[in-house]
C-alpha atoms as a PDB file:
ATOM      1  CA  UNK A   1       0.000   0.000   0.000  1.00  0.00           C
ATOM      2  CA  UNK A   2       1.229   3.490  -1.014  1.00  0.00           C
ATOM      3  CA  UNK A   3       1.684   5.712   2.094  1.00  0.00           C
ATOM      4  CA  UNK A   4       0.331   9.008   2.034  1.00  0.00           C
ATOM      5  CA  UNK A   5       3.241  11.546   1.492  1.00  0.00           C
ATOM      6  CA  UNK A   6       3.739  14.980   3.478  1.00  0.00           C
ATOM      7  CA  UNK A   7       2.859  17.876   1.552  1.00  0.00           C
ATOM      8  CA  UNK A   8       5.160  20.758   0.955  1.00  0.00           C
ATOM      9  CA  UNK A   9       3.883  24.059   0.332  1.00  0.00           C
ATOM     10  CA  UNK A  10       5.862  26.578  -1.939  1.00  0.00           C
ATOM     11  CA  UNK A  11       6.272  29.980  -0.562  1.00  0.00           C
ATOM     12  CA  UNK A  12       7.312  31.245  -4.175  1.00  0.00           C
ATOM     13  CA  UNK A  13       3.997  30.732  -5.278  1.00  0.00           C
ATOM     14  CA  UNK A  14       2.360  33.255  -2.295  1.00  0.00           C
ATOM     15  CA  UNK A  15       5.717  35.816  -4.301  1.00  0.00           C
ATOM     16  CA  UNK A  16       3.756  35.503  -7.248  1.00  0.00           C
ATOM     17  CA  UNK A  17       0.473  36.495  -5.983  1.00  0.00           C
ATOM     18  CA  UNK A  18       0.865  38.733  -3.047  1.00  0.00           C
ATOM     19  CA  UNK A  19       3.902  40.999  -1.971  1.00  0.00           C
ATOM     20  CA  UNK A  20       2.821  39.882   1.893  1.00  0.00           C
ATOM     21  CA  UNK A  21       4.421  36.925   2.622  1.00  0.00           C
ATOM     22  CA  UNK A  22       3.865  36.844   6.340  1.00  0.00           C
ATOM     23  CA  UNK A  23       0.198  36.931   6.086  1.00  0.00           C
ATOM     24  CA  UNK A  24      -0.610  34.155   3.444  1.00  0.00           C
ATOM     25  CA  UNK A  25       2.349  32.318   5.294  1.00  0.00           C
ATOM     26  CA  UNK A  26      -0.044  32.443   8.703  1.00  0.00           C
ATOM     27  CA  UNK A  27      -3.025  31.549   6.582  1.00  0.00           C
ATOM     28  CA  UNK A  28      -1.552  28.571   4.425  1.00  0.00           C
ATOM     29  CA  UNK A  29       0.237  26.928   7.907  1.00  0.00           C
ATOM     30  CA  UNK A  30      -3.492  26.053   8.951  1.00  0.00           C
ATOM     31  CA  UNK A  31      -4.370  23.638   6.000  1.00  0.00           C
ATOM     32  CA  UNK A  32      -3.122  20.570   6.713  1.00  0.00           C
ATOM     33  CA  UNK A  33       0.589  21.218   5.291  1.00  0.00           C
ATOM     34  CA  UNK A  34       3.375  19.416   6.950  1.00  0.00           C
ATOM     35  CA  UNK A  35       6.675  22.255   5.667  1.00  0.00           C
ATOM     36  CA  UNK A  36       7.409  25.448   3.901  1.00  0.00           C
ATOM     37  CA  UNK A  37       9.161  24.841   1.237  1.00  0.00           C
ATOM     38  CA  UNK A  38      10.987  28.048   0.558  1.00  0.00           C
ATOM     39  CA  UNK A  39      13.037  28.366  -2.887  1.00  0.00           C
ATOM     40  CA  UNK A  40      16.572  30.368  -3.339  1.00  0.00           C
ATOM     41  CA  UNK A  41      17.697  30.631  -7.015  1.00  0.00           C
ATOM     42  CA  UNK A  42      19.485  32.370  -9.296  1.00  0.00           C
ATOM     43  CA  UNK A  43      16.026  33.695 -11.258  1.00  0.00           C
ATOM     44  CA  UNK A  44      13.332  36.176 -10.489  1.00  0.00           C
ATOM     45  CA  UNK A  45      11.674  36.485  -8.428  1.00  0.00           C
ATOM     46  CA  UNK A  46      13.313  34.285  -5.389  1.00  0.00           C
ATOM     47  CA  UNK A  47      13.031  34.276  -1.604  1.00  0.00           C
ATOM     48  CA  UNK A  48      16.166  35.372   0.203  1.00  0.00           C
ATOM     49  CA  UNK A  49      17.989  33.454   2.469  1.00  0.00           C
ATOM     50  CA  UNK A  50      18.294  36.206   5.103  1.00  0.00           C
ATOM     51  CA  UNK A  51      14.531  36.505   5.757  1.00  0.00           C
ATOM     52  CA  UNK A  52      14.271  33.124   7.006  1.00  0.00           C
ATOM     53  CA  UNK A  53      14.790  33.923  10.124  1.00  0.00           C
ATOM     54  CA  UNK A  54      11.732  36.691  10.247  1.00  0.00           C
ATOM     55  CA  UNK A  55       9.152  34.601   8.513  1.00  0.00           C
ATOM     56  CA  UNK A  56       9.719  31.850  11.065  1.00  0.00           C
ATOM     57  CA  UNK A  57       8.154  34.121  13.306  1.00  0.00           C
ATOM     58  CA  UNK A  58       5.015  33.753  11.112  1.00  0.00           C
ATOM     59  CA  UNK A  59       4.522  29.632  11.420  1.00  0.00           C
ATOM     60  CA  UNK A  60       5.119  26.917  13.480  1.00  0.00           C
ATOM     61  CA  UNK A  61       5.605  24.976  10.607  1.00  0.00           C
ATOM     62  CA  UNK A  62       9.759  23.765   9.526  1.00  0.00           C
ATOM     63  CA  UNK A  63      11.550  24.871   6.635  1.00  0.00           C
ATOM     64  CA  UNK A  64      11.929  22.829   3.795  1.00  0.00           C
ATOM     65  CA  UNK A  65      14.683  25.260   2.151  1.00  0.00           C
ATOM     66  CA  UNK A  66      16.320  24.380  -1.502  1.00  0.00           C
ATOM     67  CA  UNK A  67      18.799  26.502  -2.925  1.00  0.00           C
ATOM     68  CA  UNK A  68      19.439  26.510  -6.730  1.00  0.00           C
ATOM     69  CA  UNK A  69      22.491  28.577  -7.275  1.00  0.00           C
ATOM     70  CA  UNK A  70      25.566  27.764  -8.713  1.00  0.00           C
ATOM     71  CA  UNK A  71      27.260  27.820  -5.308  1.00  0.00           C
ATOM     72  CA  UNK A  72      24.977  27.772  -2.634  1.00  0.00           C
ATOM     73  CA  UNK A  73      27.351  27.181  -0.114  1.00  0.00           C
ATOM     74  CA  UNK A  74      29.242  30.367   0.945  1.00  0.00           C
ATOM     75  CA  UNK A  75      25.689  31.515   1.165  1.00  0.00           C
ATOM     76  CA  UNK A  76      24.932  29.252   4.165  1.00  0.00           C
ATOM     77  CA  UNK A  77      27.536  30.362   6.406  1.00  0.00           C
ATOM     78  CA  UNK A  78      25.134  32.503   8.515  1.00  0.00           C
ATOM     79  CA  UNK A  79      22.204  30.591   8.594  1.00  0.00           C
ATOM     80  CA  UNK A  80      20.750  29.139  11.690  1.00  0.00           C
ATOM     81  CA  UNK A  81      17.962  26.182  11.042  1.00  0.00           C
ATOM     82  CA  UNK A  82      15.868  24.555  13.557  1.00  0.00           C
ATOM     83  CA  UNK A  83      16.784  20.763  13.643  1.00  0.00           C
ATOM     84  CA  UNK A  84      13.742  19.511  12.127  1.00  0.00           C
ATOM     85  CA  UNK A  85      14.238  22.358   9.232  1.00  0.00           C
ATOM     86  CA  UNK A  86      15.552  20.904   5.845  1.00  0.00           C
ATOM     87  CA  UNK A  87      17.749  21.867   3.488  1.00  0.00           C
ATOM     88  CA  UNK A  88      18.581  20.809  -0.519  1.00  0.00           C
ATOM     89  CA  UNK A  89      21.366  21.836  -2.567  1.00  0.00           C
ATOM     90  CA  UNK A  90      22.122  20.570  -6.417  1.00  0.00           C
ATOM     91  CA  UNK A  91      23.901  17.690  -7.164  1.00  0.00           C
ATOM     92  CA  UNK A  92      24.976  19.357 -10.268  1.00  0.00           C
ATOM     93  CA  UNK A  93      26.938  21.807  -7.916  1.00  0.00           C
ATOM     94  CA  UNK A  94      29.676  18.996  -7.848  1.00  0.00           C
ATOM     95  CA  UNK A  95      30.839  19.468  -4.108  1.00  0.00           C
ATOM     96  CA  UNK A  96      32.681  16.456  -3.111  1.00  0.00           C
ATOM     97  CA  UNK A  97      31.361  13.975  -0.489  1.00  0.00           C
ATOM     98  CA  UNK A  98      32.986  15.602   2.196  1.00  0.00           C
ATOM     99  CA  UNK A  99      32.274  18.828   1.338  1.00  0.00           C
ATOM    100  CA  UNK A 100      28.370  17.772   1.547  1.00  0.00           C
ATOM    101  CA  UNK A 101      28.859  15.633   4.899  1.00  0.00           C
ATOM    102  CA  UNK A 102      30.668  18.931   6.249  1.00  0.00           C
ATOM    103  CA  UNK A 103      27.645  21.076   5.746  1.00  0.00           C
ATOM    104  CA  UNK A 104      25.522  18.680   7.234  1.00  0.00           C
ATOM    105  CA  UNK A 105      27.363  18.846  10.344  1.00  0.00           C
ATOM    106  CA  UNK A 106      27.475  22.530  10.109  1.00  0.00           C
ATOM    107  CA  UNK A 107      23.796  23.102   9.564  1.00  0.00           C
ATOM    108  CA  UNK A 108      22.278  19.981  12.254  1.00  0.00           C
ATOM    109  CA  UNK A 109      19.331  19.336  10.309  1.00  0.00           C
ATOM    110  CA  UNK A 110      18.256  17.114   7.446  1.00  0.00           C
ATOM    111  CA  UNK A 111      20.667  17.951   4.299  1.00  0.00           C
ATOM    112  CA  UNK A 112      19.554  16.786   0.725  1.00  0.00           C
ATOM    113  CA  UNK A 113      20.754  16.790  -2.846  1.00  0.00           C
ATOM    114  CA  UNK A 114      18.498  17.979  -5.402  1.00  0.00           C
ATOM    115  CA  UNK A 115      18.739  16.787  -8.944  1.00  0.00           C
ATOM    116  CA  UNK A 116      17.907  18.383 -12.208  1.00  0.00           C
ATOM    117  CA  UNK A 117      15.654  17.246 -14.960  1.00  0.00           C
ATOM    118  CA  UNK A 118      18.592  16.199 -17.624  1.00  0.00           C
ATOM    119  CA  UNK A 119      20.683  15.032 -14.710  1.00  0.00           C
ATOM    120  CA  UNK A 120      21.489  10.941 -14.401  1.00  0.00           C
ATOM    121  CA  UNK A 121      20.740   9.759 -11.053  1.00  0.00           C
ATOM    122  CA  UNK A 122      24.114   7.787 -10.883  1.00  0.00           C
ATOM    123  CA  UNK A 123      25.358  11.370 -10.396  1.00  0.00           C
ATOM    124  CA  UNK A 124      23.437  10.796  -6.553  1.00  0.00           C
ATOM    125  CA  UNK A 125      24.751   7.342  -5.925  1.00  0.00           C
ATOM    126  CA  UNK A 126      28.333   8.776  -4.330  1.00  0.00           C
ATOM    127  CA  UNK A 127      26.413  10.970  -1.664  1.00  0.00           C
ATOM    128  CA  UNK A 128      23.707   8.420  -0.769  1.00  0.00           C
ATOM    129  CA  UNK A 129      24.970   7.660   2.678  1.00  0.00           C
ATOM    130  CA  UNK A 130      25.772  11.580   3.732  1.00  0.00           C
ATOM    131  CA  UNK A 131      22.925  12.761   2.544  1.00  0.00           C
ATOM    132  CA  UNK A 132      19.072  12.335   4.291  1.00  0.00           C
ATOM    133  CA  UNK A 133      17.010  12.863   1.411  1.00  0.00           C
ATOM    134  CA  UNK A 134      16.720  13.170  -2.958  1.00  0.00           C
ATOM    135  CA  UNK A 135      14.711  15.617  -4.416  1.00  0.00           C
ATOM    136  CA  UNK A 136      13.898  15.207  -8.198  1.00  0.00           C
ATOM    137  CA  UNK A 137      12.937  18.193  -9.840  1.00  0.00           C
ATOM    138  CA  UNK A 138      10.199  17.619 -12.508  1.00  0.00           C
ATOM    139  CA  UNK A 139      10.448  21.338 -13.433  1.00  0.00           C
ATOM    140  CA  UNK A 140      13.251  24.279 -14.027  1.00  0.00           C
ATOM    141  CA  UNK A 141      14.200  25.204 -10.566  1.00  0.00           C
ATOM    142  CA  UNK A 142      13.557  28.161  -8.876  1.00  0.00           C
ATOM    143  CA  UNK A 143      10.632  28.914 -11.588  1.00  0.00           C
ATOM    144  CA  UNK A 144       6.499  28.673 -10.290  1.00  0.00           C
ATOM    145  CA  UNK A 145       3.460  27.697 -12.414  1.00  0.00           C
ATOM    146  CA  UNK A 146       5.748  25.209 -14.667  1.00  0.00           C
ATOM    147  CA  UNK A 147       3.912  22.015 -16.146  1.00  0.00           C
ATOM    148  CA  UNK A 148       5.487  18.979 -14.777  1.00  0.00           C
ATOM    149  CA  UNK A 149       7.872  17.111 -16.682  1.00  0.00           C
ATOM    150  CA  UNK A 150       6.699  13.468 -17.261  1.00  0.00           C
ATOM    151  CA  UNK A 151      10.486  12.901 -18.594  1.00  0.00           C
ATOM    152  CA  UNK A 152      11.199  12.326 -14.669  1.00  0.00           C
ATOM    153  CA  UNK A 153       8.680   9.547 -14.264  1.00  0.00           C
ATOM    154  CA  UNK A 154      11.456   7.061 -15.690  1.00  0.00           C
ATOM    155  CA  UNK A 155      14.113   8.431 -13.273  1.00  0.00           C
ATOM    156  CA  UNK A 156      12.221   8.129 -10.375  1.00  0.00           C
ATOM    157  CA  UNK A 157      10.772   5.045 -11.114  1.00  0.00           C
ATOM    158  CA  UNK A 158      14.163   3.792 -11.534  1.00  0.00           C
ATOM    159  CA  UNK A 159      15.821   5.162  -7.964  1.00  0.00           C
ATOM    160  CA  UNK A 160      12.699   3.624  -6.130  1.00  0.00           C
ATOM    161  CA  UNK A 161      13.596  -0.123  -7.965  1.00  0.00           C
ATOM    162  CA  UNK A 162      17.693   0.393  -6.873  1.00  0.00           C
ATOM    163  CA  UNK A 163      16.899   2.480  -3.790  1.00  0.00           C
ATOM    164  CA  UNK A 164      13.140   1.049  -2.205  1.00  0.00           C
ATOM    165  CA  UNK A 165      13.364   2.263   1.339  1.00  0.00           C
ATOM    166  CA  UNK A 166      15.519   6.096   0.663  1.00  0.00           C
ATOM    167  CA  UNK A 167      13.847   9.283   1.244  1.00  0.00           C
ATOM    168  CA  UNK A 168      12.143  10.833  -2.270  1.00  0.00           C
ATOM    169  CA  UNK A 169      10.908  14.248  -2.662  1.00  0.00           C
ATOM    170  CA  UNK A 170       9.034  15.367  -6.051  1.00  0.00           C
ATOM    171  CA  UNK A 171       9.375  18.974  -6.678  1.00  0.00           C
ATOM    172  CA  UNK A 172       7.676  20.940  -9.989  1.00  0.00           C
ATOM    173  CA  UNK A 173       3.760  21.167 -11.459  1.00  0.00           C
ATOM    174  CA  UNK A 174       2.178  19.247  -8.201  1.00  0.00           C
ATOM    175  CA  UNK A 175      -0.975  18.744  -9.185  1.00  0.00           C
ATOM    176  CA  UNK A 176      -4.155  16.798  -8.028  1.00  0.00           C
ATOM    177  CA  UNK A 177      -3.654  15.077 -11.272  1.00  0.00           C
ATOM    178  CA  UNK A 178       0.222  14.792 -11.204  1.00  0.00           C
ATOM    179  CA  UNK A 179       0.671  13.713  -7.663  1.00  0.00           C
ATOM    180  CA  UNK A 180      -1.543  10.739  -7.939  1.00  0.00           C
ATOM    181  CA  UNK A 181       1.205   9.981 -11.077  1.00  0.00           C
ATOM    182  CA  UNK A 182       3.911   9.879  -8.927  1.00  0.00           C
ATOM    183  CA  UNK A 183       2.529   8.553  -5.586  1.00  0.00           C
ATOM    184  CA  UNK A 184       3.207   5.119  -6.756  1.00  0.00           C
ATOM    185  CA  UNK A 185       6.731   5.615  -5.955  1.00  0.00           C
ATOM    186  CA  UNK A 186       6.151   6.129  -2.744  1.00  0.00           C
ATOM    187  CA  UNK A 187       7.561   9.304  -2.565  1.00  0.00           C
ATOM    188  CA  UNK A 188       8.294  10.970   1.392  1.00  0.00           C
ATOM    189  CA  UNK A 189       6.959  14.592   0.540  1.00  0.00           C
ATOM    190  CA  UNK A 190       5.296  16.408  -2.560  1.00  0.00           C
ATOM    191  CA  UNK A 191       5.898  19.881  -3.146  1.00  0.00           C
ATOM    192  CA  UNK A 192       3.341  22.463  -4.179  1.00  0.00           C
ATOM    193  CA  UNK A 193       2.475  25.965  -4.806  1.00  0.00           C
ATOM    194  CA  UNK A 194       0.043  27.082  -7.357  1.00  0.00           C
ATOM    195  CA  UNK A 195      -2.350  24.381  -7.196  1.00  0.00           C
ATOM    196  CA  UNK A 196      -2.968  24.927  -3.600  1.00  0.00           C
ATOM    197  CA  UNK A 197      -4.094  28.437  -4.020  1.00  0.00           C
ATOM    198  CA  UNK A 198      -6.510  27.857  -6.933  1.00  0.00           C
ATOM    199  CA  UNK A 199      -8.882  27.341  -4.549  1.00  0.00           C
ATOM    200  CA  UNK A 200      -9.523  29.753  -1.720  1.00  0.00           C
ATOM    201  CA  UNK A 201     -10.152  26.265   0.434  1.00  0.00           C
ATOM    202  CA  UNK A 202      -6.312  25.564   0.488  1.00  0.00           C
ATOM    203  CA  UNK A 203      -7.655  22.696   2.941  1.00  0.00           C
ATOM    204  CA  UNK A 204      -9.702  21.056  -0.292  1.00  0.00           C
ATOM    205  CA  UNK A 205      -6.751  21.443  -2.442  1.00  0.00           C
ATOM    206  CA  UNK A 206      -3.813  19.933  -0.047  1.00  0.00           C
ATOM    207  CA  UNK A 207      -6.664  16.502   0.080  1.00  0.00           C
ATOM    208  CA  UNK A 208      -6.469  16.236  -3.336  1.00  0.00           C
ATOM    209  CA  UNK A 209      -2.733  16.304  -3.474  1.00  0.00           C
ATOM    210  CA  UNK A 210      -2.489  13.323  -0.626  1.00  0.00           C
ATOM    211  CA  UNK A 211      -5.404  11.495  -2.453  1.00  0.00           C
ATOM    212  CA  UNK A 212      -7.996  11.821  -0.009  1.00  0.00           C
ATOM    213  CA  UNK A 213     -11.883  13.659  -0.101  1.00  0.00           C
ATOM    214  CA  UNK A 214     -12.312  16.121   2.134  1.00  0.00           C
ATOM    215  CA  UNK A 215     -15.722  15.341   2.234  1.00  0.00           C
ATOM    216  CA  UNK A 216     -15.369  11.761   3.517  1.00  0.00           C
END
């Protein structure tokens, strides 16, 4: 049996629509979601790093942070995370092992490596056992509103056959439709933005996404 995965939401999505984040933060940490996940990249619009720590104030919810820049990591050197926060770099970075097991230590929390769409996932095999977590991108990074790529259906399907038991997030076009795709890889969280605020019931819409009515 499939378990039901936690749900994500994606605080670049509230960028897109309103310019104040603490309020539809408040709102959206009442609806059933289990993280924030808040996006740092190199495109515009992007959240900042160094307002983490003020729109923590604003949920009791963790952090599910990824950071898509080249070199994330000389950004990190002042941030403080909660030890059930999270936090994803890119594979395609190419820090060594050590370098990745280092940060881990640094941080205290749950590192992961993130992993483009074009991107082979024997690139992830060296890190498996410093790392907590993989998250598969199924869109451009750092981008909101994109259409999910069904390209990654065939690399995910083939970590879960090699890797049954690790620690999968799906990131990119999370849709009612889409995550009932990819929940047969058992994936541990879904990520989500724009289709939970289609519908002023963000409630409704974080149901759908686990596969469950709301009006059962």
């Amino acid at each position: 049996m499939n378990k039901i995965p936690k749900i994500s939401y994606s605080l670049l999505a509230s960028l897109n629509k309103e310019k104040n984040l603490s309020n539809n933060l408040f709102s959206v940490s009442n609806t059933g979601i289990d993280m924030i996940h808040y996006d740092v990249s190199d495109n515009e619009p992007t959240l900042f790093l160094k307002d983490i720590k003020k729109l923590k104030k604003c949920t009791f919810l963790p952090f599910d942070i990824h950071v898509a820049t080249k070199d994330p990591i000389p950004q990190l050197k002042n941030l403080v995370l909660a030890s059930n926060d999270r936090i994803a770099i890119h594979v395609e970075c190419g820090y060594s092992v050590k370098v990745v097991r280092d940060l881990k230590l640094k941080l205290g929390c749950e590192v992961g490596l993130a992993l483009n769409i074009e991107t082979s996932i024997d690139e992830l095999v060296p890190y498996l056992d410093s790392v907590d977590y993989v998250l598969f991108m199924a869109v451009v990074p750092g981008v909101s509103g994109m259409p999910f790529s069904e390209s990654v259906m065939d690399k995910i399907k083939a970590f879960r056959e090699r890797y049954p038991n690790y620690s999968i997030t799906i990131d990119g076009g999370i849709t009612d439709k889409t995550a009932y795709l990819v929940r047969q890889f058992n994936p541990d969280t879904l990520i989500s933005g724009s289709f939970i605020l289609k519908d002023q019931n963000y409630g409704k819409q974080v149901f759908k996404l686990i596969g469950q009515d709301i009006n059962l």
